[in-house]
Protein backbone atom coordinates (compact mmCIF):
# COMPACT_ATOMS: atom_id res chain seq x y z
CA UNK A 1 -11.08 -1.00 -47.02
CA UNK A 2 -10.16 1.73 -49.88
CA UNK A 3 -7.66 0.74 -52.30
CA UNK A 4 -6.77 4.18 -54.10
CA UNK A 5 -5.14 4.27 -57.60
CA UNK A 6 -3.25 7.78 -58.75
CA UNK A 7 -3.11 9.09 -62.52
CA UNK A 8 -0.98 7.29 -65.39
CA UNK A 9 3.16 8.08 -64.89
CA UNK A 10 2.55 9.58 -61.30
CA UNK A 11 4.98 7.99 -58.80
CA UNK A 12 4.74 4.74 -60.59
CA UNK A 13 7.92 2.18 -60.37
CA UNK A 14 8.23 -1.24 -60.23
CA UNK A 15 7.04 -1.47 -57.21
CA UNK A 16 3.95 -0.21 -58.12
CA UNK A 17 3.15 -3.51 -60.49
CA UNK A 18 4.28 -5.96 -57.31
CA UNK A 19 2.12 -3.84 -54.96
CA UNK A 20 -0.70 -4.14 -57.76
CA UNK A 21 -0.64 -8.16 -57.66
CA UNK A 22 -0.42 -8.47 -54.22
CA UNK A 23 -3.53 -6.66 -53.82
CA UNK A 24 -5.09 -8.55 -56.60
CA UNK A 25 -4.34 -11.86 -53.87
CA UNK A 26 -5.48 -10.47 -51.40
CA UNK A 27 -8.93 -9.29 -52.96
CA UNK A 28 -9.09 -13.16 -54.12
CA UNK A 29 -8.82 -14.40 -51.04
CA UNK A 30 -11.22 -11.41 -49.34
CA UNK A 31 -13.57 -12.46 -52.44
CA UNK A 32 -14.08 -16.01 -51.00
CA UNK A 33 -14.72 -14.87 -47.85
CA UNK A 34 -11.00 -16.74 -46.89
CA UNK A 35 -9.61 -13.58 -45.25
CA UNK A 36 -11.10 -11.04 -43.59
CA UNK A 37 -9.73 -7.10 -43.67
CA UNK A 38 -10.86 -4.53 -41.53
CA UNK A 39 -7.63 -2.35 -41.01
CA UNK A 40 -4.55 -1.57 -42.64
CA UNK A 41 -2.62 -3.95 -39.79
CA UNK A 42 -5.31 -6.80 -41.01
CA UNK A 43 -4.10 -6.45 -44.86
CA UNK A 44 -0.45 -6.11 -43.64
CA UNK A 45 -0.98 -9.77 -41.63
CA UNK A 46 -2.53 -10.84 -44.71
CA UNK A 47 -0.42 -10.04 -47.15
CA UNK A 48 2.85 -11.44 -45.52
CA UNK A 49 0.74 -14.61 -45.48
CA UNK A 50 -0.11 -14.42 -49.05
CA UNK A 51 3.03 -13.49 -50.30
CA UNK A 52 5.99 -14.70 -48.14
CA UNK A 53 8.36 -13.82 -51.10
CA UNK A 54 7.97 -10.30 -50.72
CA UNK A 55 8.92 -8.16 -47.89
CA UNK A 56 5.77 -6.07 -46.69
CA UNK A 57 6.11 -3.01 -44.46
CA UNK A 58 3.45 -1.98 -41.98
CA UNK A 59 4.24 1.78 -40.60
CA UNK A 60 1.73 2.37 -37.14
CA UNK A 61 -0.51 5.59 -37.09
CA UNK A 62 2.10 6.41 -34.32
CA UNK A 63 4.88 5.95 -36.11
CA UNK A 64 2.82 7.98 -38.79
CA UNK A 65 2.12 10.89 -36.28
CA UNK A 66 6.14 10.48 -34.66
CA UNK A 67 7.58 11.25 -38.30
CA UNK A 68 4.98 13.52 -38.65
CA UNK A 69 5.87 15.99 -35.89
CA UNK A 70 9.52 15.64 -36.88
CA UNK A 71 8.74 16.91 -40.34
CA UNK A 72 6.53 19.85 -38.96
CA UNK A 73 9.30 21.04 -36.68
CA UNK A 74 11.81 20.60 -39.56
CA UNK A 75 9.85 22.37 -42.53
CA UNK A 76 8.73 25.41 -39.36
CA UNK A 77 12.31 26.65 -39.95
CA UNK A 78 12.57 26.34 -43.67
CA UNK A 79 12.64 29.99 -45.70
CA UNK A 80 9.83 30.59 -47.72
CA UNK A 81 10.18 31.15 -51.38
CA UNK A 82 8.18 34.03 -52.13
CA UNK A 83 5.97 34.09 -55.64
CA UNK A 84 7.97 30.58 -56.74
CA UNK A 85 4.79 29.94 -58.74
CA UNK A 86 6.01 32.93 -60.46
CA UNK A 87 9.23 32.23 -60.73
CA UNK A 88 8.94 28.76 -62.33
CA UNK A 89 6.52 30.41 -65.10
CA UNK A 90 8.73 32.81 -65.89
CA UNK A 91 11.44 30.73 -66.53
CA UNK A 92 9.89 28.37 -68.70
CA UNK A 93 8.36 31.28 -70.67
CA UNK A 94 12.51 32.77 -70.81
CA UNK A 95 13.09 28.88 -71.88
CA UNK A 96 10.35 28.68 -74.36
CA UNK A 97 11.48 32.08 -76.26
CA UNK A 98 14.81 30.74 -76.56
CA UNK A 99 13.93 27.76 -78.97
């Protein structure tokens, strides 16, 4: 199992410190060899056990590749914005002379 960990202030929330401690349980209880994880289903059986208070979703690599394929045929009709990169530099730069 891989436990991955993004950069200070990226997406983090509340949520993120609760998700943070119930992983901490669950390595405990992987630790003394109480638990064993070999999937993502595995830690999602696991961690309801370990922490009844909290309500723990598991979403199945079909519901994964389901959402997926809705998304793909969504974003296939969205316009393109051509040279945004450009546009969003520009703009700040406009901003920047202005103070």
């Amino acid at each position: 199992m891989q436990w991955s960990f993004s950069a200070t202030s990226h997406g983090k929330s509340q949520a993120d410190g609760v998700g943070g401690s119930i992983k901490a349980m669950i390595d405990r209880r992987l630790k003394t060899k109480e638990i064993e994880i070999k999937n993502a289903k595995d830690f999602y059986i696991n961690a309801k056990e370990t922490c009844p208070a909290h309500k723990i979703l598991y979403v199945s690599q079909e519901e994964i590749d389901a959402l997926r394929d809705n998304l793909d045929k969504f974003w296939s009709n969205a316009k393109k914005i051509v040279d945004l990169r450009q546009f969003i530099i520009l703009n700040v730069v406009r901003m920047m002379k202005k103070l």
